[in-house]
Structure formats: C-alpha cells, structure tokens
Protein backbone atom coordinates (compact mmCIF):
# COMPACT_ATOMS: atom_id res chain seq x y z
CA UNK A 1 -8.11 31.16 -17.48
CA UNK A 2 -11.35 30.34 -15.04
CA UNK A 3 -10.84 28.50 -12.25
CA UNK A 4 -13.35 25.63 -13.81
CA UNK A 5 -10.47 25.84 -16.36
CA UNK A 6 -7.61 25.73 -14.67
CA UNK A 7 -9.30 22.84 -12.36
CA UNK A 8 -9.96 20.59 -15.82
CA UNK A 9 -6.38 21.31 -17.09
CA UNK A 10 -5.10 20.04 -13.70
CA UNK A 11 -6.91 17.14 -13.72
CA UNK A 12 -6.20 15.90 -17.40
CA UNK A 13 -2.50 17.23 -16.40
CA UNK A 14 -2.61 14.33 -13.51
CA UNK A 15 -4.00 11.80 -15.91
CA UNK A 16 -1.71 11.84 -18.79
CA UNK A 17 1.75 12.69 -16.77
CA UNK A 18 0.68 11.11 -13.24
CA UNK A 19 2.26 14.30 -11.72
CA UNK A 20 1.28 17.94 -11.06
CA UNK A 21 4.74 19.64 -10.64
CA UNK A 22 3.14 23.30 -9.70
CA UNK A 23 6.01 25.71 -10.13
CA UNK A 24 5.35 23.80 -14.26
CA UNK A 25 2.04 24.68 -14.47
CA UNK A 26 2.34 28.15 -13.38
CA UNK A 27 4.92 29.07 -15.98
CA UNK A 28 2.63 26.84 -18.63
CA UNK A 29 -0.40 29.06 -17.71
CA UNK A 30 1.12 32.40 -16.74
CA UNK A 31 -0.33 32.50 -12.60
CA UNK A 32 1.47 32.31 -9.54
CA UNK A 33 2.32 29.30 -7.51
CA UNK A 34 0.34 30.43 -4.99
CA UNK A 35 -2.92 30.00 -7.46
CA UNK A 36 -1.61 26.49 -8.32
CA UNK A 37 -1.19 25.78 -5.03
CA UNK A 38 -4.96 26.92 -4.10
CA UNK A 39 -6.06 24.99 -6.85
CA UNK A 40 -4.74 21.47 -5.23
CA UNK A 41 -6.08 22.26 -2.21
CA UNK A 42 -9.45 21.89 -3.45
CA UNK A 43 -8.58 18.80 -5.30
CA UNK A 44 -7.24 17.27 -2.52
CA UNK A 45 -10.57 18.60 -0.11
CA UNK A 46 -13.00 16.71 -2.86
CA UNK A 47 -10.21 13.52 -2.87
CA UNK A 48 -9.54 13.53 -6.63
CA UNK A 49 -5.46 14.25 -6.14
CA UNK A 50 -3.14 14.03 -2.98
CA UNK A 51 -0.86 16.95 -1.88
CA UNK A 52 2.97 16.38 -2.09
CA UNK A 53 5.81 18.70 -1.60
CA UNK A 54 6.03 20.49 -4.98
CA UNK A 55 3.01 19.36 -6.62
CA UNK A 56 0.37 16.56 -6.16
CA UNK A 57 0.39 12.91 -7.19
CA UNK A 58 -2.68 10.53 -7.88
CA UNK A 59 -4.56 9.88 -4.69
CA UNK A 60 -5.03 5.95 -4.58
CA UNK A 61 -7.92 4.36 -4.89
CA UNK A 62 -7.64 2.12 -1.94
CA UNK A 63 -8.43 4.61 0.50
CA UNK A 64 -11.96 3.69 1.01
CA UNK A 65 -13.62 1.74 3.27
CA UNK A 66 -12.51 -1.71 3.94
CA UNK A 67 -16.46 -3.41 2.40
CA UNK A 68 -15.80 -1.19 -0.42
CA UNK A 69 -12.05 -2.25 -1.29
CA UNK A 70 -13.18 -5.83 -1.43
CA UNK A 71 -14.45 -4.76 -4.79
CA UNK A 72 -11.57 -2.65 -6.25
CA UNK A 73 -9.01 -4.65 -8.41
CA UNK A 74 -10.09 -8.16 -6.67
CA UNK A 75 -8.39 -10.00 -9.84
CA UNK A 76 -5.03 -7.95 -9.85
CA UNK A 77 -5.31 -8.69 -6.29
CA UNK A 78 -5.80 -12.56 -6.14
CA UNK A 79 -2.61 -12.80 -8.62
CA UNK A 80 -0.65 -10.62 -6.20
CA UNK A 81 -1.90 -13.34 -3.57
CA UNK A 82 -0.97 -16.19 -5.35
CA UNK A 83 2.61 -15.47 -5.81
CA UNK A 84 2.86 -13.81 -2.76
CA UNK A 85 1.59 -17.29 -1.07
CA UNK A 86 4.13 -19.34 -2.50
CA UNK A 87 6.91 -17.16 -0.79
CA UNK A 88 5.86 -18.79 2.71
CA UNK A 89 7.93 -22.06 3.43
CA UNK A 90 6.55 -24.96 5.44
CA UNK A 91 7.80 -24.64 8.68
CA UNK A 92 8.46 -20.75 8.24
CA UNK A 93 6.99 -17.55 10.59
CA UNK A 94 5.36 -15.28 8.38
CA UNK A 95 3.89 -11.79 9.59
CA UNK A 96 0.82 -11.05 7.59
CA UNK A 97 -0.69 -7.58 7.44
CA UNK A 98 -3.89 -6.84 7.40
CA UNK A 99 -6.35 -5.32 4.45
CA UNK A 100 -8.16 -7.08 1.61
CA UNK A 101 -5.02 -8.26 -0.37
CA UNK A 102 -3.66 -9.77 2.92
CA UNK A 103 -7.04 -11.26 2.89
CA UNK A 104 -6.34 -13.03 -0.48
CA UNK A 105 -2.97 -14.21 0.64
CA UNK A 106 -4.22 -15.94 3.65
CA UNK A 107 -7.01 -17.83 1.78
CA UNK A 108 -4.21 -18.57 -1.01
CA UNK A 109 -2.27 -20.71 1.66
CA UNK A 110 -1.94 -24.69 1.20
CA UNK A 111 -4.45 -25.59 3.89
CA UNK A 112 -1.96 -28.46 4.87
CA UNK A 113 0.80 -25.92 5.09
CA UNK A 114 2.71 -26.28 8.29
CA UNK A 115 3.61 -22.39 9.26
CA UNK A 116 3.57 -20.03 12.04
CA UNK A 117 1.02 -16.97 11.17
CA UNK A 118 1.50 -13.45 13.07
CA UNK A 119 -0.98 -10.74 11.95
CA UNK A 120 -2.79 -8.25 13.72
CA UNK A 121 -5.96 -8.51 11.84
CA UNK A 122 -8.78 -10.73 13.42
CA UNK A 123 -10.15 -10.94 9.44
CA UNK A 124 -6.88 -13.06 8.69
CA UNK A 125 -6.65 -15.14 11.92
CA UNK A 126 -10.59 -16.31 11.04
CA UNK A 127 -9.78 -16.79 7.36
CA UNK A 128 -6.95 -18.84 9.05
CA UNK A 129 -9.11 -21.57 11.67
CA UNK A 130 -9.59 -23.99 9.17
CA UNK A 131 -5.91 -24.60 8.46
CA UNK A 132 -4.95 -27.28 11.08
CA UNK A 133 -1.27 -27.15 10.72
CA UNK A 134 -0.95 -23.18 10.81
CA UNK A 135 0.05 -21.64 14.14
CA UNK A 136 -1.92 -18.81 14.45
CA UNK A 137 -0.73 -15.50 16.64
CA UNK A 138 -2.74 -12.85 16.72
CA UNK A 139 -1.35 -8.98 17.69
CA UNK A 140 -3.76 -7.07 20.14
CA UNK A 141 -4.50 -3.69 20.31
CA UNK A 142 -6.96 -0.83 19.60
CA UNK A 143 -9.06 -1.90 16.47
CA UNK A 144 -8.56 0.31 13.63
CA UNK A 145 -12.25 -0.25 11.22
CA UNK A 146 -11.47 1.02 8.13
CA UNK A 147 -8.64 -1.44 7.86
CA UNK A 148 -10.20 -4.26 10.24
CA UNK A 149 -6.49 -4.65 12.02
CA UNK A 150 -5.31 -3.36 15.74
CA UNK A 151 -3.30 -0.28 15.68
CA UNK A 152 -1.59 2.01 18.15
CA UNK A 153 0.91 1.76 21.01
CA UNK A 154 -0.72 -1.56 22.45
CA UNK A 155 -0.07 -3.36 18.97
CA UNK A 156 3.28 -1.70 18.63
CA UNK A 157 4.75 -3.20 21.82
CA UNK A 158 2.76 -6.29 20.76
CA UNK A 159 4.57 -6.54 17.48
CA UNK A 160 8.18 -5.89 19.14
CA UNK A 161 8.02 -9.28 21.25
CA UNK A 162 7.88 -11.45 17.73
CA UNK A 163 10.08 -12.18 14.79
CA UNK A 164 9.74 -14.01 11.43
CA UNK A 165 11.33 -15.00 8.23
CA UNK A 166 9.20 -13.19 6.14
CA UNK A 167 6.31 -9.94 6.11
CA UNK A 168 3.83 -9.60 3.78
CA UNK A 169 2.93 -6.33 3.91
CA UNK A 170 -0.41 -3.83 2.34
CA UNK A 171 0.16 -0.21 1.37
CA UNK A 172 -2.25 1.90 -0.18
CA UNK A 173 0.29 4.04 -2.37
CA UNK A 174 3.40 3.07 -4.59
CA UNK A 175 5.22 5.60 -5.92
CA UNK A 176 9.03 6.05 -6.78
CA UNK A 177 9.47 9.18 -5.18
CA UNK A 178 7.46 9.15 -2.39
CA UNK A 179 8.25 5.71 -1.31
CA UNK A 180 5.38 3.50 0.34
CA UNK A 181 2.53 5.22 1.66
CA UNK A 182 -1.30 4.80 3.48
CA UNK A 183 -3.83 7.12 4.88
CA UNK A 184 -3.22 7.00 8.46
CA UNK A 185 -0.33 7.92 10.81
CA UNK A 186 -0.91 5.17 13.15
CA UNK A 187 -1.33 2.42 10.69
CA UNK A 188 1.75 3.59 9.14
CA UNK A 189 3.76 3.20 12.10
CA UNK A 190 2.27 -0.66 12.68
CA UNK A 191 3.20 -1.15 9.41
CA UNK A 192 6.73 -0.51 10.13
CA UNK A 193 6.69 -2.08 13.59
CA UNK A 194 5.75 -5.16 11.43
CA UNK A 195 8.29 -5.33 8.73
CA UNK A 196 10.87 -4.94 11.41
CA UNK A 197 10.35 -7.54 13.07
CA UNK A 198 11.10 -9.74 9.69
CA UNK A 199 13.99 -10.79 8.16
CA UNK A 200 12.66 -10.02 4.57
CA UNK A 201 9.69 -7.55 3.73
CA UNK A 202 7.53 -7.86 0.43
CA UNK A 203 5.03 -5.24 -0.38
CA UNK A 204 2.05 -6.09 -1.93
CA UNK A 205 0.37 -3.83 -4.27
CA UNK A 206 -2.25 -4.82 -7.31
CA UNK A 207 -2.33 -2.16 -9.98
CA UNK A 208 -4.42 0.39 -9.05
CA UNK A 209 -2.04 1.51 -6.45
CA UNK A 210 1.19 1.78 -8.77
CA UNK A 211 1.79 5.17 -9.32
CA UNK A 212 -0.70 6.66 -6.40
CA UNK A 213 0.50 8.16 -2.92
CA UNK A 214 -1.02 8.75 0.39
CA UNK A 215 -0.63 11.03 3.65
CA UNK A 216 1.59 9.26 5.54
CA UNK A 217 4.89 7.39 5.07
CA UNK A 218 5.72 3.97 5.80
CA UNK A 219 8.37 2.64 4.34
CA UNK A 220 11.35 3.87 1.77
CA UNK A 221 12.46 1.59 -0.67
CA UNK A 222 15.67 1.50 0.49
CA UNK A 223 13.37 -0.86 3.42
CA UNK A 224 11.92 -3.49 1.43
CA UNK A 225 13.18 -6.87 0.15
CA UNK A 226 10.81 -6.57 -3.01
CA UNK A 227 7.37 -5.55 -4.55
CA UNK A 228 4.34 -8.11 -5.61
CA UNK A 229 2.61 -6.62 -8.56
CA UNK A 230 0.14 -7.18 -11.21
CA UNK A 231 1.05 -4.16 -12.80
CA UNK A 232 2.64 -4.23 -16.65
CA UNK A 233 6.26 -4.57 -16.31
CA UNK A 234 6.14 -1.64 -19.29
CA UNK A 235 4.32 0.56 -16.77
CA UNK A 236 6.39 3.89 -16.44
CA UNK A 237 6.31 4.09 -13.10
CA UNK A 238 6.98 0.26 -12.65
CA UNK A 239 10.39 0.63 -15.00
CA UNK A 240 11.33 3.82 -12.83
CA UNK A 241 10.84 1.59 -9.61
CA UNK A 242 13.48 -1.04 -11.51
CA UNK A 243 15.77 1.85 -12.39
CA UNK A 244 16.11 2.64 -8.72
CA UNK A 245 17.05 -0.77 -7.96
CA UNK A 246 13.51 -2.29 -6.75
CA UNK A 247 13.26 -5.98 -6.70
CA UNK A 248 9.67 -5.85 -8.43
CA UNK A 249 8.13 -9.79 -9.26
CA UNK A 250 5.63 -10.10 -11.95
CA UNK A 251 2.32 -11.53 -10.79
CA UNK A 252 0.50 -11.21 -14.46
C-alpha cells in the first residue's frame, strides 16, 4: 500500500472508530508498527490527529486561536452556558475559567445576581462590569493570548490564596481514556490550580470536543464533580464516559 494510501485509510480509520490503535492497523495492513507510527507523525505535524500512547485520537477542534473559536460550535456552546449558569447560587464564590465558553457563562449570569466572581481572564472580568451585585476578583499573572487568561507561576500562587463553592472550568479535549486535556503545559497546570481551590468542579465542553484529546493533561475524571455537554446522550463516547461513572448533565 502507498503511503497516500495508507495516510487515507488512517484518516477514514479515525473518522468512523474515533481511534487509531497502531499495533491494529499494522496487522490489518501487513507493515510494521514502526510504519504506523511514522505515519501519525505526519498527521499529527499537519494537525489532522493527536499522538497518544498506542495510537492517536481526534485532535480537537478548539485548538485554534481564541478570535477563531468564537465561531466554532457557538450554539452547543451557549446551551452549555446556560445550564452551567444556573449552577451559581446567589451569594456563592464561583471560579470561572477563561476561553470562549467561559465567555458565554459569564454573559449567561442574572445581572442582579449577588455572587463573588474569581477568574483569571480579563475577557470575563469586562464581560462582568455591568453586573452591580457581582464581586469581581481577578487572578494576575503572565497573559497567555491564545486563551486571553494569565498563566504561569505568578497566577498559580495567585490562585492558591482563594477558595469557592464552585469552578467552572474549559478544556479543549474530552475523552474517556485520556481524561481532560488542552494544548499547553502551563495552562494545564492553572487549570488545576483552579479547580482546587473549589469545592465542586464542572467541566464544560460543547460537542465538538467530546471524543477529541490534546497534549497535555489536566484533569482525570476521577477529579471532577461533573461534565456540561451538548453532546447526544447516545454519543458513544458520551455513554462510555457514564459507564465509568461520570456525572454528565444534558444541556440539549
């Protein structure tokens, strides 16, 4: 089989099953590992699949810019926002992440709402100045642009001086097996700064990112309080996250 070949069966491969498992393929098309193995690397180089031990998963669409995102999925993403809105109680401290569903979530607030908002993304605090009764704090730190939120040690140490009842947190990848992911090491470890700092954690995650991974880690499942999702409760991936015991809440 040509390379061109073996490239087009590995894509459809990734679209129908959601999976590359490479030691599979190899024994499906007679070549070594190592071939397979080559083969993902220059999916992953051109961004159409994302490397995993084993194999390679979708690579999620959210990856982009953070202009560009405003356009993916913005209707799976205002549902995620709405429900994920009416988790905050008045009087509650809520940590908000940053990113464009965050975005939603913040605009999705009562504007009357009485609450105490920590993020560490200037886009939420100014989406936030018009709502009188909301204490707003606001995490400094060096300012990461693709995600338009502050990031590294300064933001870390920020985020270990608060606590709330609740964190509403972004990922850019949802899969069972590989947990809660996003594209950059230190953006993964804010993320995690945040949820600890909260007595419950929610991920929120519209469609697109169901079944997709990314580089780096941030939380296991084993973490989270529950998952916000527009995604089809049939989804396969969505009834595999139930099997494993995830709290996942319908936002259809």
């Amino acid at each position: 089989m040509l390379a061109a070949e073996r490239r087009d069966h590995l894509l459809g491969l990734l679209a129908r099953e959601g999976k590359i498992v490479a030691k599979d393929v190899a024994v499906e098309l007679g070549i070594s590992e190592d071939s397979v193995r080559r083969d993902l690397r220059d999916l992953a180089s051109e961004g159409l699949c994302q490397r995993v031990y084993g194999g390679a998963l979708p690579v999620s669409p959210a990856v982009v810019g953070y202009a560009a995102r405003q356009a993916v999925a913005p209707d799976g993403k205002q549902k995620v926002a709405s429900v994920a809105a009416g988790l905050v109680r008045p009087g509650g401290a809520l940590i908000l992440d940053g990113g464009t569903t965050a975005l939603a979530v913040a605009r999705a607030l009562p504007q009357d709402l009485n609450c105490t908002v920590i993020t560490h993304s200037p886009t939420i605090v100014a989406a936030l100045l018009d709502h009188q009764e909301a204490e707003l704090f606001l995490l400094g730190g060096r300012i990461f642009k693709h995600s338009a939120v502050a990031c590294g040690a300064a933001a870390v140490e920020a985020a270990q001086n608060v606590s709330a009842d609740l964190c509403l947190l972004g990922v850019t990848g949802v899969h069972p097996e590989t947990g809660l992911t996003t594209a950059d090491a230190e953006e993964a470890a804010m993320k995690r700064a945040l949820s600890e700092r909260a007595a419950d954690t929610y991920i929120l995650a519209s469609s697109e990112k169901i079944g997709t991974a990314s580089r780096f880690r941030v939380l296991p499942w084993g973490k989270v309080t529950g998952l916000i999702t527009d995604a089809d409760p049939r989804d396969a991936v969505v009834e595999r996250l139930t099997t494993l015991g995830v709290d996942v809440i319908a936002a259809g």
